[in-house]
Protein backbone atom coordinates (compact mmCIF):
# COMPACT_ATOMS: atom_id res chain seq x y z
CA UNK A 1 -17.04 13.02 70.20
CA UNK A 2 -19.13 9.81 69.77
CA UNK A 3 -19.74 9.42 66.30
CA UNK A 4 -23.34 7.62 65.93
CA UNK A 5 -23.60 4.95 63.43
CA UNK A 6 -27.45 3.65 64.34
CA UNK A 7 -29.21 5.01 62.12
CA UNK A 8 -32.06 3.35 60.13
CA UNK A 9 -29.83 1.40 58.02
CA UNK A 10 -32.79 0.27 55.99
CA UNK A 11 -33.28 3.74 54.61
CA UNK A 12 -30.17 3.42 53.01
CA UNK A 13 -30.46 0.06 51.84
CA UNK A 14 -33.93 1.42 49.99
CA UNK A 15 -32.34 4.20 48.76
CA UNK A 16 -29.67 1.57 46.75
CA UNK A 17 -32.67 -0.04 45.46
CA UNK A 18 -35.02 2.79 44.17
CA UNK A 19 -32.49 6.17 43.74
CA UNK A 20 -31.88 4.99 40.21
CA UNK A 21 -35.13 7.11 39.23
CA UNK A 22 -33.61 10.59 40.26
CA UNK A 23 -35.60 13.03 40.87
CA UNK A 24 -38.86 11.60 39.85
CA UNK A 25 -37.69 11.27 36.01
CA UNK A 26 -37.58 8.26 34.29
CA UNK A 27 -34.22 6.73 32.67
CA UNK A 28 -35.54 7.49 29.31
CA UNK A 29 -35.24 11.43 30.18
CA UNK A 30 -31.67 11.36 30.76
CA UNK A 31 -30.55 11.71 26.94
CA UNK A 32 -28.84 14.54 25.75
CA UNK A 33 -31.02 17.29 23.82
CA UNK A 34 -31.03 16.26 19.85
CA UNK A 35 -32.91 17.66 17.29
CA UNK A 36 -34.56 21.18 16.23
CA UNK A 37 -35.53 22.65 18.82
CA UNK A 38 -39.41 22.16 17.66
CA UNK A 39 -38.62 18.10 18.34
CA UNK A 40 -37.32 18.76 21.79
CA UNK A 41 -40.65 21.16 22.89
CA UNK A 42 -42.90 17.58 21.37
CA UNK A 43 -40.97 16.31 24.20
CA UNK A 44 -41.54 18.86 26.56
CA UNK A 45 -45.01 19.11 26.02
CA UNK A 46 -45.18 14.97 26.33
CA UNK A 47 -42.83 15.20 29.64
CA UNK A 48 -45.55 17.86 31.28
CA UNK A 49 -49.01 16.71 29.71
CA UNK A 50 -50.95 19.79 28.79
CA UNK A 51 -50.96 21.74 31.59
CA UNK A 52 -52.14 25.49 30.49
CA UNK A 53 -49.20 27.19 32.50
CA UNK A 54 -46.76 25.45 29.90
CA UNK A 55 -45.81 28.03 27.26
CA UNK A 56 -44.34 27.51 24.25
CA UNK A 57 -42.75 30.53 22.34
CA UNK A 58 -41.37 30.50 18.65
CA UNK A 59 -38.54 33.15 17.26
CA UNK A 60 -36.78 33.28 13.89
CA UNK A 61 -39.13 31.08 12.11
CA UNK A 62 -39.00 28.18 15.04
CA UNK A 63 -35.04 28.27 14.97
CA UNK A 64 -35.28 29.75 18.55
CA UNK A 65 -37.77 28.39 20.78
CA UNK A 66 -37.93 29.50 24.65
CA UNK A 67 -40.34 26.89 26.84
CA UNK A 68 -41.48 28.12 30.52
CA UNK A 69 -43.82 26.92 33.14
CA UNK A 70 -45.51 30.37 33.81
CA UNK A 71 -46.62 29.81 37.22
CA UNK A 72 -42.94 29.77 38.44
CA UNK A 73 -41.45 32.55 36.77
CA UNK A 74 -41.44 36.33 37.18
CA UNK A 75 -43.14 38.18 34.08
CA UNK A 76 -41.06 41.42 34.67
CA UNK A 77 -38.07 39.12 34.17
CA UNK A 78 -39.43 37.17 31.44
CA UNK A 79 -40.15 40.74 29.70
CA UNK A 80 -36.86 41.56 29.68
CA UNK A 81 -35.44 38.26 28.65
CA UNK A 82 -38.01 38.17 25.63
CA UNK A 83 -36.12 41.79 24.76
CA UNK A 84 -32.69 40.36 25.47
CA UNK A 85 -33.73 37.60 22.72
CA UNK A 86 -35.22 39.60 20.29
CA UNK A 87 -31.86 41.71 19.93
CA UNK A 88 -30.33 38.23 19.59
CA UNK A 89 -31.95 37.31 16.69
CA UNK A 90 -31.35 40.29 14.93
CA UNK A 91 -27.71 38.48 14.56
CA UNK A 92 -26.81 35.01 12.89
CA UNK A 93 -28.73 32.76 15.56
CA UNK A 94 -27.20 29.55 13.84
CA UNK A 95 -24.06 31.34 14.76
CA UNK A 96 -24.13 32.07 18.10
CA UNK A 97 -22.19 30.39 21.25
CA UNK A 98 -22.60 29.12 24.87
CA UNK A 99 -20.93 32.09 26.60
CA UNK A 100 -22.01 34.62 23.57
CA UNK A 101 -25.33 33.81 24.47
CA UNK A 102 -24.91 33.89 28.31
CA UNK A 103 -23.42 37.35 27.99
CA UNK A 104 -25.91 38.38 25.59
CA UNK A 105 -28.77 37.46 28.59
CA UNK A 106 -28.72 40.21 31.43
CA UNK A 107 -32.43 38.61 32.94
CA UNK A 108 -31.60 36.27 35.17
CA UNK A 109 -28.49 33.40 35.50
CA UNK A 110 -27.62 31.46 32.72
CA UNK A 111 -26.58 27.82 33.05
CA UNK A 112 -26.41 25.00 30.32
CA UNK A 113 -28.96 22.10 30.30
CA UNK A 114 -26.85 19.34 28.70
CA UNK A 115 -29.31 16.35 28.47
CA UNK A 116 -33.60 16.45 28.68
CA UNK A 117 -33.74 15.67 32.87
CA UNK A 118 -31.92 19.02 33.67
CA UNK A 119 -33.54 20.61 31.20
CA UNK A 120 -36.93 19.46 32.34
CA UNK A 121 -36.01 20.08 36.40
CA UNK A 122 -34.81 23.57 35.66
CA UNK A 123 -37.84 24.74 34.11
CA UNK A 124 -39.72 23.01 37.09
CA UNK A 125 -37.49 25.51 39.60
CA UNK A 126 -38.59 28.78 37.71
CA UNK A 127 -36.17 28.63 34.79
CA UNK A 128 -36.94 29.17 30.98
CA UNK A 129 -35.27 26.89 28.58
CA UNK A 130 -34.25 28.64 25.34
CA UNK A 131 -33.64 26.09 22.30
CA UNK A 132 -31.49 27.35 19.38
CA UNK A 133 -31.02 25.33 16.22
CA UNK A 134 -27.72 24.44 15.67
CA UNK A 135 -27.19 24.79 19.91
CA UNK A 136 -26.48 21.82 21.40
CA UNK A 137 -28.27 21.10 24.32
CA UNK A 138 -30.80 23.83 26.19
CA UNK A 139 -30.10 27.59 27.83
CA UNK A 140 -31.50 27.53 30.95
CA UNK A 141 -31.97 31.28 31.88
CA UNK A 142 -33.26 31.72 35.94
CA UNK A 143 -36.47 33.83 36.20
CA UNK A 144 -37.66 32.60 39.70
CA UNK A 145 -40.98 34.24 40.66
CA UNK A 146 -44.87 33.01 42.00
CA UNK A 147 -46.21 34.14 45.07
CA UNK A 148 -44.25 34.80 47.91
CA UNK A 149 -45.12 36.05 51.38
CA UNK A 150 -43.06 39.29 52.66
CA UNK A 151 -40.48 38.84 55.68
CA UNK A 152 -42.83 39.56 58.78
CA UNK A 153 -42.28 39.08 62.45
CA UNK A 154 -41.80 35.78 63.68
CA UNK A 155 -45.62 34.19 64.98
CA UNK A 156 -44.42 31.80 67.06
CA UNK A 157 -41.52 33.02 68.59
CA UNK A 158 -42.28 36.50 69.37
CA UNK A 159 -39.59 38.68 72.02
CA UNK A 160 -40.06 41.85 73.24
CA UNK A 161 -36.32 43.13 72.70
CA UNK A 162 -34.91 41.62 69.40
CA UNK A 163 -35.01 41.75 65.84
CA UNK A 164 -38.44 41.51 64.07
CA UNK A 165 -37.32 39.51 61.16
CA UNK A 166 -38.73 35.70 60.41
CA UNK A 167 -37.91 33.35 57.34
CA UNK A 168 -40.38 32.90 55.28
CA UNK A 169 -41.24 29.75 52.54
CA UNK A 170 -38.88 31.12 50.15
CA UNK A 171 -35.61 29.10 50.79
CA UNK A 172 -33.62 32.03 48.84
CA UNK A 173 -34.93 34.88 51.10
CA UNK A 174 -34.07 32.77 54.33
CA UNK A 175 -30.33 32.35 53.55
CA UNK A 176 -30.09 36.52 52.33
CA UNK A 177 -31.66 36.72 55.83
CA UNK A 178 -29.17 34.27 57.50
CA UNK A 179 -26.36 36.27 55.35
CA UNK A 180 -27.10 39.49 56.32
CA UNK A 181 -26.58 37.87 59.78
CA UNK A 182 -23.38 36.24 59.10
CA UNK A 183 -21.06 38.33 56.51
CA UNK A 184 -18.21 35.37 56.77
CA UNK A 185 -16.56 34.03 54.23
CA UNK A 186 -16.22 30.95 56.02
CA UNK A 187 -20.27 30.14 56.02
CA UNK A 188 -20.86 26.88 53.57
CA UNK A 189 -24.13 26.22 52.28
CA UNK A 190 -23.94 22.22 51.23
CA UNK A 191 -27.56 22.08 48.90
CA UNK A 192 -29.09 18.89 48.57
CA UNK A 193 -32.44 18.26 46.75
CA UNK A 194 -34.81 15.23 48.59
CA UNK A 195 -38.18 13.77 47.76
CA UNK A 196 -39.15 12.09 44.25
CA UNK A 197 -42.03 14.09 43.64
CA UNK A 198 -41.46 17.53 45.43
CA UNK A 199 -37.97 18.08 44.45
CA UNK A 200 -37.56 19.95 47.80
CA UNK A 201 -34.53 21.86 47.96
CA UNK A 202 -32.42 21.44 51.32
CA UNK A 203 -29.44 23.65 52.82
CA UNK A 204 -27.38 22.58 55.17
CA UNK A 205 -25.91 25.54 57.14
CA UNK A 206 -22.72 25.65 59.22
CA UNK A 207 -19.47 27.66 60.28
CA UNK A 208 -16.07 26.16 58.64
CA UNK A 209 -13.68 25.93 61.71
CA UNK A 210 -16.15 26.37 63.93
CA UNK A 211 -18.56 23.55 63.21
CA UNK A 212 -17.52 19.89 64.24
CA UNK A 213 -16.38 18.28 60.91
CA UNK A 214 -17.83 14.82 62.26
CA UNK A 215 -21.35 16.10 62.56
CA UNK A 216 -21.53 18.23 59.63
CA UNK A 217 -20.68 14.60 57.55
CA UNK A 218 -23.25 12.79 59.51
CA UNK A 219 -25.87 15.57 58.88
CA UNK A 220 -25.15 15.47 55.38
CA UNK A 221 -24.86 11.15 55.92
CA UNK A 222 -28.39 10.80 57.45
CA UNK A 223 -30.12 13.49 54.47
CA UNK A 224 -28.59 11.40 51.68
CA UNK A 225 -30.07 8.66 53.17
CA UNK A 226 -33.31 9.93 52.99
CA UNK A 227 -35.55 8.22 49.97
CA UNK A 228 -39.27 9.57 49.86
CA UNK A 229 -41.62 10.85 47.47
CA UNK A 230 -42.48 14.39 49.51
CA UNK A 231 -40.91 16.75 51.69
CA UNK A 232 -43.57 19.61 52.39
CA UNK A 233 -42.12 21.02 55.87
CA UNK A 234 -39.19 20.58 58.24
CA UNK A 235 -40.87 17.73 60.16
CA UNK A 236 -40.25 15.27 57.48
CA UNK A 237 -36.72 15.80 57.51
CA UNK A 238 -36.54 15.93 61.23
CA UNK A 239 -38.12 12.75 61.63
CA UNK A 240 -35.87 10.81 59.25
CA UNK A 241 -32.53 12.11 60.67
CA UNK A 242 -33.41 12.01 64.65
CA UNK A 243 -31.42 9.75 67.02
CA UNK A 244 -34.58 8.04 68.43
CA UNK A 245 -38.01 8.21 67.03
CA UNK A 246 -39.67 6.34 70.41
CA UNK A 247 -39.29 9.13 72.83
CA UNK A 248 -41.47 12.38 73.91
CA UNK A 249 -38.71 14.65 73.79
CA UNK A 250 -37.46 16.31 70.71
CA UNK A 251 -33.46 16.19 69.99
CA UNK A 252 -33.63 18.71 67.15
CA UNK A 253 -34.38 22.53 67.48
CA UNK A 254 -37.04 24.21 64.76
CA UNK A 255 -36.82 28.02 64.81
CA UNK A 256 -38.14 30.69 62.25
CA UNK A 257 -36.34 33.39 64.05
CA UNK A 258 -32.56 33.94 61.38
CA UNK A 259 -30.76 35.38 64.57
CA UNK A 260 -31.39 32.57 66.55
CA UNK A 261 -30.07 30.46 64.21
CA UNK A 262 -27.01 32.36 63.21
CA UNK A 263 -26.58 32.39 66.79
CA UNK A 264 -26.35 28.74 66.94
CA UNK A 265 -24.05 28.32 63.78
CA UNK A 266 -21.76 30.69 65.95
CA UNK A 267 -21.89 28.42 68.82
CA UNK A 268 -20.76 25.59 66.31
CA UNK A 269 -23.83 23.77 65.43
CA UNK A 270 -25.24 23.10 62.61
CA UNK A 271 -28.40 24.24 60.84
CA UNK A 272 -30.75 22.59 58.30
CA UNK A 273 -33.04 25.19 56.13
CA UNK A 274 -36.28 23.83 54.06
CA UNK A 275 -37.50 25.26 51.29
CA UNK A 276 -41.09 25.92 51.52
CA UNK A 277 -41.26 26.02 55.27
CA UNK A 278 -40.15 29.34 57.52
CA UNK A 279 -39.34 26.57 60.39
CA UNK A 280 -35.19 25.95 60.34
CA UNK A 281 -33.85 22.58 61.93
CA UNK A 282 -30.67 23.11 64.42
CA UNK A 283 -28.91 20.00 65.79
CA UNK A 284 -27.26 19.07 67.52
CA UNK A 285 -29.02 20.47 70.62
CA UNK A 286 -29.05 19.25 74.23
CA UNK A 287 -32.31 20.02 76.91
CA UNK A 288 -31.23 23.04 78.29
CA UNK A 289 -31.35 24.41 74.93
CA UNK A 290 -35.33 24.22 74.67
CA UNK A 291 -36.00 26.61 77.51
CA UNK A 292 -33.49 29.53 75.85
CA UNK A 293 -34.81 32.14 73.92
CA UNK A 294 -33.27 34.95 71.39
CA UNK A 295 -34.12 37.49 74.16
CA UNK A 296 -31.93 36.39 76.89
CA UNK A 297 -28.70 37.55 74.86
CA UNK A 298 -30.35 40.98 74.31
CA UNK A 299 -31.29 41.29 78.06
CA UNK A 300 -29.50 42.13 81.01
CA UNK A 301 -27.85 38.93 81.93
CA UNK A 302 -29.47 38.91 85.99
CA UNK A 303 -33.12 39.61 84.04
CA UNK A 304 -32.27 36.76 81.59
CA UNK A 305 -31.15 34.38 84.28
CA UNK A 306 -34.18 35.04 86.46
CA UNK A 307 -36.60 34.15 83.21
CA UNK A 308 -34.54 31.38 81.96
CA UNK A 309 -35.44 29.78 85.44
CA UNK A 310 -38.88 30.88 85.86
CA UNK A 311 -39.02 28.45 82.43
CA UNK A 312 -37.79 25.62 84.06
CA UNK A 313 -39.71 26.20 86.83
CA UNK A 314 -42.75 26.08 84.68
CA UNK A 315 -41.67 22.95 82.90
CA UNK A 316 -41.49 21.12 86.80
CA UNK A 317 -45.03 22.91 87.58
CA UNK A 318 -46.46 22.02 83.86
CA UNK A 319 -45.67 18.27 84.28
CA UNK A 320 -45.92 17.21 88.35
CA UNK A 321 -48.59 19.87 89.42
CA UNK A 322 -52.04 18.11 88.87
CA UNK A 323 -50.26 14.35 89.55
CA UNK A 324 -48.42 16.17 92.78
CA UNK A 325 -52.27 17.18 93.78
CA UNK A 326 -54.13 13.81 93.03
CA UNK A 327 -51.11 11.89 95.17
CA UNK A 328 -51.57 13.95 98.01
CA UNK A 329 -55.22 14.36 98.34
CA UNK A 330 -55.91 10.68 97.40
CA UNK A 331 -53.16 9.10 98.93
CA UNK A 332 -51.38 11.87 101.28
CA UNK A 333 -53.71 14.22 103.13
CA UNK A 334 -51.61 14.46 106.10
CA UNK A 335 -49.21 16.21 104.11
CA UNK A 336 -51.34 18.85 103.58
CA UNK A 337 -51.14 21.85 106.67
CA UNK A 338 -54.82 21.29 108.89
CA UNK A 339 -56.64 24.54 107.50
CA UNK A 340 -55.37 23.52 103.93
CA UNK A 341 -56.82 20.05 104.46
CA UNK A 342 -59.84 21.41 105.76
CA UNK A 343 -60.39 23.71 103.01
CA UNK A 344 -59.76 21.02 100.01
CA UNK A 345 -62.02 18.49 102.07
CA UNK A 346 -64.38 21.30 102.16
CA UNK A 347 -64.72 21.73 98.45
CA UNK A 348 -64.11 18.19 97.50
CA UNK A 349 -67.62 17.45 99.54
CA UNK A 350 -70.17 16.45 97.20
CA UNK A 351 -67.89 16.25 94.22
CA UNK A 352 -68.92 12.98 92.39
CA UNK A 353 -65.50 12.08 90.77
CA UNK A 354 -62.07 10.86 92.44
CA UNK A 355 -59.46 13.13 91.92
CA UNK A 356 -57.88 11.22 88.67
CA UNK A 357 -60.94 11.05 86.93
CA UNK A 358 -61.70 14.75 87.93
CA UNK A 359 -57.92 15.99 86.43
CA UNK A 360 -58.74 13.75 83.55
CA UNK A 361 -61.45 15.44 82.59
CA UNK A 362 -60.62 19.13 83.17
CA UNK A 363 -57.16 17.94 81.38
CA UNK A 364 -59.15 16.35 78.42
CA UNK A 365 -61.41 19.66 78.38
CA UNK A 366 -58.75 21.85 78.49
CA UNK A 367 -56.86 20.24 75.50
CA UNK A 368 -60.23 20.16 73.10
CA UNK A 369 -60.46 23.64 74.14
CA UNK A 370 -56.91 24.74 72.84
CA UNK A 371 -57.47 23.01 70.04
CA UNK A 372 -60.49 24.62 68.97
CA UNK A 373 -58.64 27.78 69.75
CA UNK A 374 -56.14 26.94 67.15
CA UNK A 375 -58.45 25.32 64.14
CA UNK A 376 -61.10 28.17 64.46
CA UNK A 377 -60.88 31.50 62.64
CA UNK A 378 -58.49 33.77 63.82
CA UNK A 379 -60.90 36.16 64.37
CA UNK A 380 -63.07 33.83 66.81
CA UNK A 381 -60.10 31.62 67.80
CA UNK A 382 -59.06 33.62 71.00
CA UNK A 383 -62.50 34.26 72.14
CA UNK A 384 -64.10 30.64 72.31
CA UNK A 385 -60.75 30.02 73.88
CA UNK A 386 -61.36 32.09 76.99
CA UNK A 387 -64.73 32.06 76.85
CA UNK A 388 -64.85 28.79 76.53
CA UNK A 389 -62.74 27.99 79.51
CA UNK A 390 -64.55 30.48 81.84
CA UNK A 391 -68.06 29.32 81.20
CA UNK A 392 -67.09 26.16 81.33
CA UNK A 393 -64.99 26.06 84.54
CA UNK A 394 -67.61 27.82 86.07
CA UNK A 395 -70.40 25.93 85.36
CA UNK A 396 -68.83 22.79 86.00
CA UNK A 397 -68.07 23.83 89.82
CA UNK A 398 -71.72 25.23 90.25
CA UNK A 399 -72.63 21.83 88.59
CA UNK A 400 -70.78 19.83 91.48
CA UNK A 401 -68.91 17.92 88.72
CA UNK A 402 -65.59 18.83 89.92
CA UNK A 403 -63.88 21.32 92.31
CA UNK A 404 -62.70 24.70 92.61
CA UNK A 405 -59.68 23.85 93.87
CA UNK A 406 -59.53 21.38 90.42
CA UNK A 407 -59.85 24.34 87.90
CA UNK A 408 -57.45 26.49 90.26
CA UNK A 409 -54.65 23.68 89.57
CA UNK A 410 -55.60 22.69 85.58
CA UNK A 411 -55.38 26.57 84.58
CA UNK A 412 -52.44 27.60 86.30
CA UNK A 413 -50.59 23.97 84.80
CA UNK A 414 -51.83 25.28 81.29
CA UNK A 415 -50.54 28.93 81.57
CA UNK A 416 -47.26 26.96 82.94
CA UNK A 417 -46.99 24.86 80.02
CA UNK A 418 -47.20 28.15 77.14
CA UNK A 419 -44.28 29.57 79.41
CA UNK A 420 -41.80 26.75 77.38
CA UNK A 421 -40.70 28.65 74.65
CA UNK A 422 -40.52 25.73 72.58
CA UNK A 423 -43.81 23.90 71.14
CA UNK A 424 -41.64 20.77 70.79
CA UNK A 425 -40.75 20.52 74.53
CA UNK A 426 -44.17 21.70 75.98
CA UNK A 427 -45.98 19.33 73.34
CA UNK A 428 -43.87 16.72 75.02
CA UNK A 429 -45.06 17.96 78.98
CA UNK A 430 -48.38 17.33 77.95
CA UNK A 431 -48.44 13.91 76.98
CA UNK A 432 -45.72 13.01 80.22
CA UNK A 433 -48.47 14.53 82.45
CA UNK A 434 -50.91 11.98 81.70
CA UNK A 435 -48.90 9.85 82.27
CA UNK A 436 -47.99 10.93 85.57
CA UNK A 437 -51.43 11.60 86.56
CA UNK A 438 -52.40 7.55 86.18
CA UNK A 439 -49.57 6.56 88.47
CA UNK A 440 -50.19 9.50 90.84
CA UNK A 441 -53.80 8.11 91.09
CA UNK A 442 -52.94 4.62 91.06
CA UNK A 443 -49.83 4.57 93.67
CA UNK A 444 -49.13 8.04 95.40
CA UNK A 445 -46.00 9.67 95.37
CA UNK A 446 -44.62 6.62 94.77
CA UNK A 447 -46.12 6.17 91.07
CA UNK A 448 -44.84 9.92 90.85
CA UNK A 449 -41.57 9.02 91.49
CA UNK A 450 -41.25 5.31 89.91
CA UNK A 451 -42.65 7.58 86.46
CA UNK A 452 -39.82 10.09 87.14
CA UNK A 453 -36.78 7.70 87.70
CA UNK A 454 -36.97 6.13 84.60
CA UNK A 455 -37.57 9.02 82.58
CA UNK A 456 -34.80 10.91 84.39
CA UNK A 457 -32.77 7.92 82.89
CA UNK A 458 -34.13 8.25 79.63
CA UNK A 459 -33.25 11.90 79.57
CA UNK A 460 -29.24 10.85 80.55
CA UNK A 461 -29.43 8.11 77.39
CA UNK A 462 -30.94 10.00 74.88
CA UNK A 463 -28.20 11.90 72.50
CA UNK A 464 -28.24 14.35 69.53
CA UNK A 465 -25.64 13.43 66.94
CA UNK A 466 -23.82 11.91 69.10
CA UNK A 467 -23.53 14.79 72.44
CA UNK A 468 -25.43 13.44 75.27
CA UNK A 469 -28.91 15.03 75.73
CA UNK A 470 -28.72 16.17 79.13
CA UNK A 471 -25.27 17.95 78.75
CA UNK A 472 -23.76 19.64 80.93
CA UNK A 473 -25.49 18.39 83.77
CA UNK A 474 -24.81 14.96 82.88
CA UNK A 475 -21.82 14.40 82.08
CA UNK A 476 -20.95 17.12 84.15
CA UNK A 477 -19.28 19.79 82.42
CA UNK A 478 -18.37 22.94 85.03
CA UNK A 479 -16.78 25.29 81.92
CA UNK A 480 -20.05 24.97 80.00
CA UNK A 481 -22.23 25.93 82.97
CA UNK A 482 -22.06 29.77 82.05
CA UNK A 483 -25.18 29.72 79.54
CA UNK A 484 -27.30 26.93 81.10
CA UNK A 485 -29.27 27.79 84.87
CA UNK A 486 -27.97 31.39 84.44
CA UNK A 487 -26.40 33.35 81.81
CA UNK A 488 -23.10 35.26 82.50
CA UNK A 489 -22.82 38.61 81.35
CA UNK A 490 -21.24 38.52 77.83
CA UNK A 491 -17.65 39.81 78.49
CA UNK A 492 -17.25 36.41 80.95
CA UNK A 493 -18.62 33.98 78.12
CA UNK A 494 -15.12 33.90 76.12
CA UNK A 495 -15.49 30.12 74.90
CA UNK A 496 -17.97 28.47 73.09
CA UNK A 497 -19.16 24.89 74.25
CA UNK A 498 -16.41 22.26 73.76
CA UNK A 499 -18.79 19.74 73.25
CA UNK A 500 -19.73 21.91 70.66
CA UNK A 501 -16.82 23.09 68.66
CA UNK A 502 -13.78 21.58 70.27
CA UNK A 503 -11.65 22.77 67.63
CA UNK A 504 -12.53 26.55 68.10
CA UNK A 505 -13.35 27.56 71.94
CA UNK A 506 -12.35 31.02 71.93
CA UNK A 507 -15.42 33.40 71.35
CA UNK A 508 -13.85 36.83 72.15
CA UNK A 509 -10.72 38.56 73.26
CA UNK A 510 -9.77 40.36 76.27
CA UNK A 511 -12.49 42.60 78.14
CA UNK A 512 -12.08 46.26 77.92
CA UNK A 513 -9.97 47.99 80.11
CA UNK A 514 -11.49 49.10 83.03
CA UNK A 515 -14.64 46.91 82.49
CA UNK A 516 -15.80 46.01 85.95
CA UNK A 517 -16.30 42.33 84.64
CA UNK A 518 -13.15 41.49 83.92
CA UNK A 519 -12.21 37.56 84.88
């Protein structure tokens, strides 16, 4: 495989400059803990200003001191630690070890906090830091907590047939969820932490011996190259490590569904999990892999064939209907059969606007629309969307302002477009279809066609971590053509994708005996 070495150099070059300030704490943080512990909570307190969800506990006359940020902690947890401590103390304190203390804690992990920055950025990830006199250094004891949403069903990627489980913002439940999913020993979990201020943990998911070693290191290349003060969702990340920023179509995958992407890890690719965001990056994809869903491996494989094509068929009709009907009624009319004609002509009568300006605005009209459907209240959301719409489309074609054929075309392009089970991809039909609409109007079928040529070519250029986008059409690939226009039933699909995993093709074994799809 291609290895890809064009990738914002400049963000590493920044990174050299500025990284010396890790993790948003200055120099003068990195010393080791001195002191009693009542000097190191002055610092604590001076580190965190005086927020009031800093708490400062004293023990055994100050000579045991346990600091906490009580937003981030669980208090059932912290109960039992503050129990755990006070039988501690009922022994020589002074006294006391490293590892007599960690298996004197039974709340939560214990880890050692050797100098004042990992003390300060454990207690900022739901830690306590327990200060002995005589200790050196700080105990950091785990007590995670805050409010956290429940595992629900998916929103946005909802199947009929399929599990019912979705990751939530809670980076820990997401990887129980993905290891429920994948009880392998040979699933790695490389962590990384990125942004100055947020401190956002990453995870970097992938198979051992399945996964590509090449792309795992560039994965892990293009995050540690990464130098910015926030990370608050998965688009931030995908932005910085995508091949090409300048183009409509996306060349990483976002899921909240676990299956889907344990599914992926399977097929040798590699996954990228956010804390604070249920949306998972997978990469590297190609653009057949935007129009598959979870469902079409629980399905019959003829049903999931004959959906997986009524997709792309909705991805042709969402982005060449309305330009297809402004070239031929502008340009074309004679392509039209002579009681069609008559009929369009026959609405079109009276209509003020040409047909571009008329798509335009029923285009335009139908995008405020959908947007107001999503930034209302749930509640109302739905209904101003299709009320909306119908009053609208009606009284616009008993105004004369534009046709009925018009609103015929526009609605069933919309319905087309929420076929794409991928926002990504169908955000990216929208915007081409303007496009295509202003050359349609301008030139015919010929502005239709000079739009599609080149971004036919852009498709065959564009690559994901180095596999070519439009695999395995182009390059043509026969072997990997089992999962792409159709799916094969599963006893025929016994290798993965070479471009995939090369080093690890073989999915499963020998069919059955006596299974009637035996190759």
């Amino acid at each position: 495989m291609r290895r890809v070495h064009r990738y914002r150099p400049h963000l590493i070059q920044r990174k050299n400059k500025t990284k010396s300030t890790t993790g948003g704490l200055n120099e003068a943080e990195n010393h080791p803990i001195n002191g009693t512990p009542i000097d190191t909570v002055g610092f604590i307190q001076e580190a965190l200003g005086s927020s009031p969800d800093i708490h400062i506990r004293k023990m055994a006359g100050e000579k045991l001191v346990v600091s906490y940020i009580d937003s981030l902690i669980d208090p059932q947890l912290l109960s039992e630690l503050m129990s755990n401590l006070e039988a501690l103390i009922q022994k020589e304190v002074e006294s006391i070890s490293k590892e007599q203390f960690a298996d004197s804690i039974r709340a939560g992990s214990v880890k050692p906090a050797s100098n004042q920055r990992e003390m300060l950025a454990g207690m900022l990830t739901g830690a306590a830091a327990v200060l002995i006199d005589g200790l050196e250094g700080a105990m950091l004891v785990s007590i995670p907590g805050g409010a956290r949403r429940s595992v629900e069903e998916p929103s946005s990627q909802t199947v009929i047939r399929g599990p019912k489980e979705g990751f939530t913002e809670e980076i820990s439940t997401n990887l129980s969820l993905l290891r429920k999913r994948l009880r392998a020993p040979e699933l790695r979990l490389e962590n990384r932490v990125i942004g100055t201020y947020t401190q956002t943990r990453v995870v970097v998911a992938y198979i051992k011996g399945i996964a590509q070693p090449s792309v795992v290191e560039e994965v892990l290349k293009r995050l540690d190259a990464i130098d910015t003060d926030s990370i608050l969702e998965s688009g931030y990340i995908e932005e910085f490590i995508q091949d090409r920023a300048f183009t409509p179509f996306p060349t990483i995958l976002n899921t909240e569904r676990p299956d889907t992407v344990a599914g992926a890890l399977l097929d040798g690719q590699v996954s990228i999990l956010i804390d604070g965001t249920p949306f998972a990056l997978i990469c590297p994809v190609t653009f057949f892999k935007f129009f598959l869903s979870s469902e079409d491996y629980y399905q019959r494989y003829d049903i999931s064939s004959f959906l997986r094509n009524i997709r792309l068929f909705s991805f042709l009709v969402a982005m060449l209907l309305p330009s297809l009907y402004i070239a031929v009624t502008t340009f074309h009319p004679e392509m039209l059969p002579t009681t069609m004609l008559i009929s369009v002509a026959a609405q079109r009568e009276g209509t003020p606007l040409p047909a571009l300006l008329e798509a335009m605005l029923m285009e335009i009209t139908f995008e405020v629309i959908r947007e107001a459907g999503v930034r209302m209240p749930r509640v109302v959301g739905p209904a101003i969307s299709i009320v909306g719409a119908l009053v609208l489309g009606q009284a616009a074609v008993q105004a004369g302002l534009v046709s009925a054929v018009m609103v015929i075309i526009v609605s069933f392009t919309a319905i087309a477009n929420f076929v794409i089970p991928t926002f990504a991809m169908s955000a990216a039909v929208r915007l081409i279809r303007f496009g295509l609409m202003i050359l349609a109007g301008t030139f015919g079928l010929y502005g239709i066609l000079s739009g599609i040529i080149p971004l036919l070519m852009h498709l065959v250029s564009l690559q994901s971590f180095g596999i070519p986008y439009f695999l395995p059409v182009a390059p043509l690939n026969g072997p990997n053509m089992k999962d792409v226009f159709i799916r094969v039933p599963w006893p025929k699909m016994k290798r993965r994708p070479d471009f995939l995993s090369p080093n690890n093709q073989v999915r499963q074994g020998k069919s059955p005996k006596g299974s009637q799809n035996e190759t």
